[in-house]
C-alpha atoms as a PDB file:
ATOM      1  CA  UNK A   1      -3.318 -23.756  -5.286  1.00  0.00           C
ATOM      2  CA  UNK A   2      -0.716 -26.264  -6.417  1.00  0.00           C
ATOM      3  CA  UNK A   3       2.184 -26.814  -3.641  1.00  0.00           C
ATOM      4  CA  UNK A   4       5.068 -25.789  -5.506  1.00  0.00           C
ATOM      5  CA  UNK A   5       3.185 -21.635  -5.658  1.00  0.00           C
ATOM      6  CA  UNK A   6       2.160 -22.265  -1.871  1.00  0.00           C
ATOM      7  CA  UNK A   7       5.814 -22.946  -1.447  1.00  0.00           C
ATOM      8  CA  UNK A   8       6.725 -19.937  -3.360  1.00  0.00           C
ATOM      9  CA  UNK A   9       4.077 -17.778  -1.903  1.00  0.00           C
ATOM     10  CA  UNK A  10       5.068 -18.816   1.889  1.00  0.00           C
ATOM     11  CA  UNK A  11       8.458 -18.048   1.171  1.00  0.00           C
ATOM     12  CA  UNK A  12       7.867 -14.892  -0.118  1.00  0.00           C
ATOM     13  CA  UNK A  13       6.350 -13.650   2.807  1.00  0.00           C
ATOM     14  CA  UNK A  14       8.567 -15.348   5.242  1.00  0.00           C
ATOM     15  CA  UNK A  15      11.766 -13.568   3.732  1.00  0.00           C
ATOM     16  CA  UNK A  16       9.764 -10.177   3.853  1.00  0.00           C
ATOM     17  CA  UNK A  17       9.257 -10.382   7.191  1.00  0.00           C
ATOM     18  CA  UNK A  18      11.915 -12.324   8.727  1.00  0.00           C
ATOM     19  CA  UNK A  19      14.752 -12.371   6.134  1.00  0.00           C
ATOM     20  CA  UNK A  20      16.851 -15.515   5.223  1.00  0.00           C
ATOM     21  CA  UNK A  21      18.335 -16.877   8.109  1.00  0.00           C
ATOM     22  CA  UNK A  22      15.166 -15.998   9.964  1.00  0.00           C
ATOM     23  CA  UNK A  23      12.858 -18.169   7.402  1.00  0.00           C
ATOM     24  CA  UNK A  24      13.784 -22.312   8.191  1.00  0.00           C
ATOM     25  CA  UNK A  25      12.271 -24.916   5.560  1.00  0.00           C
ATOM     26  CA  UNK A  26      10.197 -25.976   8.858  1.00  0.00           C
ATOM     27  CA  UNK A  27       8.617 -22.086   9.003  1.00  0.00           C
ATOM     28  CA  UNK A  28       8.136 -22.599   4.946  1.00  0.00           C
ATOM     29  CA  UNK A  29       6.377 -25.752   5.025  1.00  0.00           C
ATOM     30  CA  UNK A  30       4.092 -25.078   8.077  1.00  0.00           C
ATOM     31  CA  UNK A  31       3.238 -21.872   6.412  1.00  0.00           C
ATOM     32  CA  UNK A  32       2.566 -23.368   3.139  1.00  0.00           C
ATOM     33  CA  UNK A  33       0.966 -26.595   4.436  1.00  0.00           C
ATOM     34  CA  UNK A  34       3.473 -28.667   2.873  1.00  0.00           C
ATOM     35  CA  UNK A  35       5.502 -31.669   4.174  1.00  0.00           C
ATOM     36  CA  UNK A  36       9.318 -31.651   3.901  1.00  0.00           C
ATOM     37  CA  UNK A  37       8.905 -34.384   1.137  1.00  0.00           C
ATOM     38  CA  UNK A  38       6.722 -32.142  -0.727  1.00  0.00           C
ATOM     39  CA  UNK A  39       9.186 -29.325  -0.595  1.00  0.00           C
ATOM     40  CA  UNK A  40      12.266 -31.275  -1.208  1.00  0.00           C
ATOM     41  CA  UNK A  41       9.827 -33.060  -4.492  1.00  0.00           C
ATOM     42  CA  UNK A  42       9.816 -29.328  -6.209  1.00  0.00           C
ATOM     43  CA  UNK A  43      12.931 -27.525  -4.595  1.00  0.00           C
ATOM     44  CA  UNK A  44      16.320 -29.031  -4.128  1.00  0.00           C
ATOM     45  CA  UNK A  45      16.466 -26.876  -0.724  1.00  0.00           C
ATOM     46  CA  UNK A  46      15.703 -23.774   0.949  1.00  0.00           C
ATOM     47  CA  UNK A  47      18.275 -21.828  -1.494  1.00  0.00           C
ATOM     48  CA  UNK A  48      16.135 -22.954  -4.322  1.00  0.00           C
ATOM     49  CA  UNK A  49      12.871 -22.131  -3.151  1.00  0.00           C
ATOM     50  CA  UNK A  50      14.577 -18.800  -1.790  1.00  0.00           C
ATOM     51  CA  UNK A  51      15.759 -17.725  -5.229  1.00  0.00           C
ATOM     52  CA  UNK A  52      12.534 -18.604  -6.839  1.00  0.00           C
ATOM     53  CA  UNK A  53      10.478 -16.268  -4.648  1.00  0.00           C
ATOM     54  CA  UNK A  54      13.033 -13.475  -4.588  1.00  0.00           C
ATOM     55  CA  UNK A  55      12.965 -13.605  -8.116  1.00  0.00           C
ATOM     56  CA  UNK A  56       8.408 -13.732  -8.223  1.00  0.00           C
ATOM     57  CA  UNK A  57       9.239 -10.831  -6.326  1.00  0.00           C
ATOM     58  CA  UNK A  58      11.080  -8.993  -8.705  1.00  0.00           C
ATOM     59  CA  UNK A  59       8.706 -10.010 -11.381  1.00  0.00           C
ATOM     60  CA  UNK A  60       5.484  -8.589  -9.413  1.00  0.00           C
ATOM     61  CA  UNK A  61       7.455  -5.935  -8.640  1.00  0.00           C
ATOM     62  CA  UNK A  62       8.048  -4.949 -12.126  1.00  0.00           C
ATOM     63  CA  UNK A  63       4.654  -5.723 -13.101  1.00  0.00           C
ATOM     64  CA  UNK A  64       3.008  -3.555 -10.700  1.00  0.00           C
ATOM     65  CA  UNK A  65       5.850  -0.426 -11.408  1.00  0.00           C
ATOM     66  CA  UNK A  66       5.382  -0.758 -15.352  1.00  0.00           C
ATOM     67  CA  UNK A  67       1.756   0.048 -14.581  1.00  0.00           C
ATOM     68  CA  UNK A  68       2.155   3.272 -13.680  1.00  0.00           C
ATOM     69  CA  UNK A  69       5.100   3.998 -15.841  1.00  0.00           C
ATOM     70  CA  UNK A  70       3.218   2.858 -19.153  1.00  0.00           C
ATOM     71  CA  UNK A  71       0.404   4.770 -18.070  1.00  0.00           C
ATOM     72  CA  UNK A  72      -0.780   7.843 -19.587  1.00  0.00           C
ATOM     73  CA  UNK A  73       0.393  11.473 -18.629  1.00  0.00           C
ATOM     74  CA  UNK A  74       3.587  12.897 -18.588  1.00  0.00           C
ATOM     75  CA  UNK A  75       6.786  12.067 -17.146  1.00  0.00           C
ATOM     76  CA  UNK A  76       6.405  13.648 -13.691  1.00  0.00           C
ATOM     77  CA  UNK A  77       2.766  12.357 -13.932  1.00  0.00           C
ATOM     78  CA  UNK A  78       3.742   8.644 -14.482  1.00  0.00           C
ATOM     79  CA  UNK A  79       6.838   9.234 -11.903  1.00  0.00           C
ATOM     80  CA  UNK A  80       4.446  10.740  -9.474  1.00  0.00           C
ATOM     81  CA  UNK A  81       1.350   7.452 -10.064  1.00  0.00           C
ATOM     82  CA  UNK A  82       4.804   5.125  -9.072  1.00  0.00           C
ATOM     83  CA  UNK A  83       6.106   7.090  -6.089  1.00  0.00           C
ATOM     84  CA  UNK A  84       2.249   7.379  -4.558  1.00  0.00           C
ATOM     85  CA  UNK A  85       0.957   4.199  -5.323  1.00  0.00           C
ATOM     86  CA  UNK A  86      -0.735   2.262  -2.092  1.00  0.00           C
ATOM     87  CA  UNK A  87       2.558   0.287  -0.545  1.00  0.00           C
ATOM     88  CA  UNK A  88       2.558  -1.451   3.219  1.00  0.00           C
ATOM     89  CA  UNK A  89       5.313   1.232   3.672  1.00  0.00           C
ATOM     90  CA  UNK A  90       5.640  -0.130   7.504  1.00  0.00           C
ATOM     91  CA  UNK A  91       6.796  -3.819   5.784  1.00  0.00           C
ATOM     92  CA  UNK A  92       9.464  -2.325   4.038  1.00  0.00           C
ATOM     93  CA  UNK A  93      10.226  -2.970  -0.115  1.00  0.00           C
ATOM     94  CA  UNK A  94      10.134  -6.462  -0.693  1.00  0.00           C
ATOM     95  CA  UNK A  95      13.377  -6.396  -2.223  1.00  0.00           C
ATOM     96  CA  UNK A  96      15.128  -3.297  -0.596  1.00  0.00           C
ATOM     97  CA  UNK A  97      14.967  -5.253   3.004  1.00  0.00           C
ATOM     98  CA  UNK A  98      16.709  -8.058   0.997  1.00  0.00           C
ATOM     99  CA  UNK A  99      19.598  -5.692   0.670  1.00  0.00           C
ATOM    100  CA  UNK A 100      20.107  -6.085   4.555  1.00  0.00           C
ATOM    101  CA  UNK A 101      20.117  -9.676   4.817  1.00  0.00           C
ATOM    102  CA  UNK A 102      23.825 -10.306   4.835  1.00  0.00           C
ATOM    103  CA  UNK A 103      23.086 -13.999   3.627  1.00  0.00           C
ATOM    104  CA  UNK A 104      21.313 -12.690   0.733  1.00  0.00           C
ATOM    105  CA  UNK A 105      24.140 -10.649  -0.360  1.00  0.00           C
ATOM    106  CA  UNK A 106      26.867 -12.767   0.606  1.00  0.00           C
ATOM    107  CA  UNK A 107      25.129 -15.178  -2.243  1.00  0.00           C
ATOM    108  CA  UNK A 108      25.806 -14.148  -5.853  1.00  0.00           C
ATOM    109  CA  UNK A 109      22.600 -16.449  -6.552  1.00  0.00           C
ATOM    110  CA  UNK A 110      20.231 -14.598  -4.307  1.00  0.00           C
ATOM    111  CA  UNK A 111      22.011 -11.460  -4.389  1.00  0.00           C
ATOM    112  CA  UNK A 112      21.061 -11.829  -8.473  1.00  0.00           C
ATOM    113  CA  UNK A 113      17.602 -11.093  -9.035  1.00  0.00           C
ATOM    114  CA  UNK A 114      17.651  -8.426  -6.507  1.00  0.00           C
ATOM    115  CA  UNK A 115      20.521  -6.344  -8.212  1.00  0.00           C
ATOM    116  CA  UNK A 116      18.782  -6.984 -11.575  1.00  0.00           C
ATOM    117  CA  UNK A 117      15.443  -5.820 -10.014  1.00  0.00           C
ATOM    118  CA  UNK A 118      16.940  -2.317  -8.783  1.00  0.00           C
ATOM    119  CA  UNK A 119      19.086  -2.626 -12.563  1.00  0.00           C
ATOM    120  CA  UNK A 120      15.984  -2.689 -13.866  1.00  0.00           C
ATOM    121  CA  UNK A 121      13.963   0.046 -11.902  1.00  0.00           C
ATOM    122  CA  UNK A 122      16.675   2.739 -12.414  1.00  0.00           C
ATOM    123  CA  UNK A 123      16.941   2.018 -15.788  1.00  0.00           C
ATOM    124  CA  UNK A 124      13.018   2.311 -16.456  1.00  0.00           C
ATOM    125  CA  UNK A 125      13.170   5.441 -14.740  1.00  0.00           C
ATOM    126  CA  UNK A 126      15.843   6.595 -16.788  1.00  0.00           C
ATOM    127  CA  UNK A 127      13.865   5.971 -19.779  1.00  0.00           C
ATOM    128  CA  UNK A 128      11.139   7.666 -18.854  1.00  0.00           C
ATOM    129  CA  UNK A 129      12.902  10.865 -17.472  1.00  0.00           C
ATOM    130  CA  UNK A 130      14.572  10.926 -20.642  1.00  0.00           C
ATOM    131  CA  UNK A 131      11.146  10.494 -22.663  1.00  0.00           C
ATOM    132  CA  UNK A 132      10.141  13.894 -20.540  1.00  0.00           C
ATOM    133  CA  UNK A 133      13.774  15.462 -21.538  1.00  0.00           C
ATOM    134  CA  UNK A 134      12.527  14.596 -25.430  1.00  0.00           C
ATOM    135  CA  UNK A 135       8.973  16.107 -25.044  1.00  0.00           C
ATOM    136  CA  UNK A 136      10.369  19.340 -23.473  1.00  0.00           C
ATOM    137  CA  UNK A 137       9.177  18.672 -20.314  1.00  0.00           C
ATOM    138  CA  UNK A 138      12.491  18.182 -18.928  1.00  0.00           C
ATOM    139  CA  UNK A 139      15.702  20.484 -19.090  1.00  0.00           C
ATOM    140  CA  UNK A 140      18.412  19.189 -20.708  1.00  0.00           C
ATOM    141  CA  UNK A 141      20.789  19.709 -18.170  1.00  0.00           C
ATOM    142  CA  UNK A 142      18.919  17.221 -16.235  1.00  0.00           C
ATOM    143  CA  UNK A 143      20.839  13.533 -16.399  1.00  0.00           C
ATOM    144  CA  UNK A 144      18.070  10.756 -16.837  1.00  0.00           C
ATOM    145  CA  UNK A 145      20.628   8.104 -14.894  1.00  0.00           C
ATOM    146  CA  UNK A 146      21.121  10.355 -11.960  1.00  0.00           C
ATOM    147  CA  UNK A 147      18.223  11.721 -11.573  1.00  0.00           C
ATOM    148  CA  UNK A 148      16.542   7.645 -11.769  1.00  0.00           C
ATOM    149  CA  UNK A 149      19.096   6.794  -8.859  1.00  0.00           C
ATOM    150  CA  UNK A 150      18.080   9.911  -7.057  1.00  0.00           C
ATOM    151  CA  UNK A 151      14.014   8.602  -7.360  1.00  0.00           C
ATOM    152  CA  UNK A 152      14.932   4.888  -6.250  1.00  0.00           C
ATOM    153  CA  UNK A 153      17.324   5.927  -3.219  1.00  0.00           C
ATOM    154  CA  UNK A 154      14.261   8.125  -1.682  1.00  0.00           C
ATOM    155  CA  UNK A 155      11.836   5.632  -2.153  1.00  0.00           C
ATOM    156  CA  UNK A 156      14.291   2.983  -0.677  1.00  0.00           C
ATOM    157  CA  UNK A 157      15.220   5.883   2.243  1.00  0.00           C
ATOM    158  CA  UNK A 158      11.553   6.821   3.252  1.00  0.00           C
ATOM    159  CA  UNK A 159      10.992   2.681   3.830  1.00  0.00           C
ATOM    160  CA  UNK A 160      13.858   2.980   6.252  1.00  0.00           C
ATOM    161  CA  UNK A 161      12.769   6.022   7.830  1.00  0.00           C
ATOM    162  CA  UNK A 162       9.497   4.997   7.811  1.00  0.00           C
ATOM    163  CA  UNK A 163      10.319   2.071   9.424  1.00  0.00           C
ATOM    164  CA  UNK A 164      12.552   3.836  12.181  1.00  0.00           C
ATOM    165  CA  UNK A 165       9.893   6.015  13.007  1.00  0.00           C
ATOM    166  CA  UNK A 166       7.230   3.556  13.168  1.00  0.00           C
ATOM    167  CA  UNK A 167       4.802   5.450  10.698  1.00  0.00           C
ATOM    168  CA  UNK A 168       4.799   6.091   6.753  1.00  0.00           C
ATOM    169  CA  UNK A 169       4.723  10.035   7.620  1.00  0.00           C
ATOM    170  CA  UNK A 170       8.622  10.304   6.824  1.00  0.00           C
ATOM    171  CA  UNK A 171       7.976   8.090   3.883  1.00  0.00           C
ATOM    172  CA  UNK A 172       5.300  10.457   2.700  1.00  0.00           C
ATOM    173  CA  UNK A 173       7.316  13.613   3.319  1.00  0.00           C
ATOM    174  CA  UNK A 174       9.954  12.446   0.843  1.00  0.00           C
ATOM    175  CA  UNK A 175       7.796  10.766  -1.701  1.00  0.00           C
ATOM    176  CA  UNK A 176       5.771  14.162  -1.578  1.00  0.00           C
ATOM    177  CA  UNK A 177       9.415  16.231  -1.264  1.00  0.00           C
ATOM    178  CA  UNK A 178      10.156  14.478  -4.559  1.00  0.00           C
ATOM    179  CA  UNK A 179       7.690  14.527  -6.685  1.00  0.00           C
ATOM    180  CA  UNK A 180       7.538  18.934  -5.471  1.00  0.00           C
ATOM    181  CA  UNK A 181      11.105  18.845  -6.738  1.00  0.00           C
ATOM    182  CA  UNK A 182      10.474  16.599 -10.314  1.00  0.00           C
ATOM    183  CA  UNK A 183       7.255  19.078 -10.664  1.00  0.00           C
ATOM    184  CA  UNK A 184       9.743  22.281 -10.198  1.00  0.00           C
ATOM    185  CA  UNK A 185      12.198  20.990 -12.653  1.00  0.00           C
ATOM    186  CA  UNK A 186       9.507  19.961 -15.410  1.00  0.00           C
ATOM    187  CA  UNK A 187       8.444  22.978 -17.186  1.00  0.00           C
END
């Protein structure tokens, strides 16, 4: 693996587990098994290399979520293959636990990819709930925009209450809790 992705990859994990301030270039580089020239050769700094995993992040995390949302069944069915799939619920969201770090958010940079990320997933989920309004699946009382923010705020919620608890039993509950509710609204 070429240094530059090591550095990338290292990052990534570092700021998942220990957030901004809590991953140094020093933690970066021993954890890729780079030297500080080699880091400083690809990335002007740790802001750089910082904004280039957050935004890998986003990308994998779009990748993986537009597999079960261009998947085959219905609405609710596609929904339901997102909200269930296999997640390290105990780690958190890669990018929802970015929301906490105030240096993340403090920088319009950083803050970027993450905003555009969430942007993104309500708006896919929008699409898709209004793809089941279409079919007839879906009343048409029911707003595709609220009812997407409603789907990424539990998912984000059950992480945190998952997290609090120290099990992914809450998170199940309201994973579960939603997709009972999308199934009683879908006719």
């Amino acid at each position: 693996m070429e240094t530059a992705e090591r550095l990338i990859r290292s990052t990534q994990e570092l700021l998942w587990e220990r957030g901004y301030v809590g991953t140094s270039p020093k933690a970066i580089q021993l954890a890729a098994d780079a030297g500080q020239g080699s880091m400083y050769h690809h990335f002007s700094g740790k802001a750089e290399l910082a904004k280039a995993a957050i935004e890998r992040s986003a990308d994998e995390l779009r990748t993986a979520a537009e597999e079960q949302f261009a998947g085959p069944g219905s609405a609710t069915e596609r929904i339901a293959a997102y909200l269930r799939r296999d997640r390290d619920v105990l780690k958190g969201c890669r990018m929802g636990r970015l929301t906490a770090d105030p240096d993340v958010m403090a920088d319009p940079v950083l803050r970027a990819p993450v905003a555009e990320t969430f942007g993104w997933l309500r708006g896919r989920l929008a699409e898709i709930i209004a793809e089941g309004k279409e079919s007839g699946e879906y009343p048409d009382s029911l707003d595709p925009e609220r009812t997407a923010a409603t789907i990424a705020a539990v998912l984000q919620g059950g992480y945190v209450l998952a997290r609090a608890a120290g099990s992914n039993e809450p998170f199940e509950l309201a994973i579960e809790g939603l997709v009972d509710l999308l199934e009683g609204v879908a006719s």
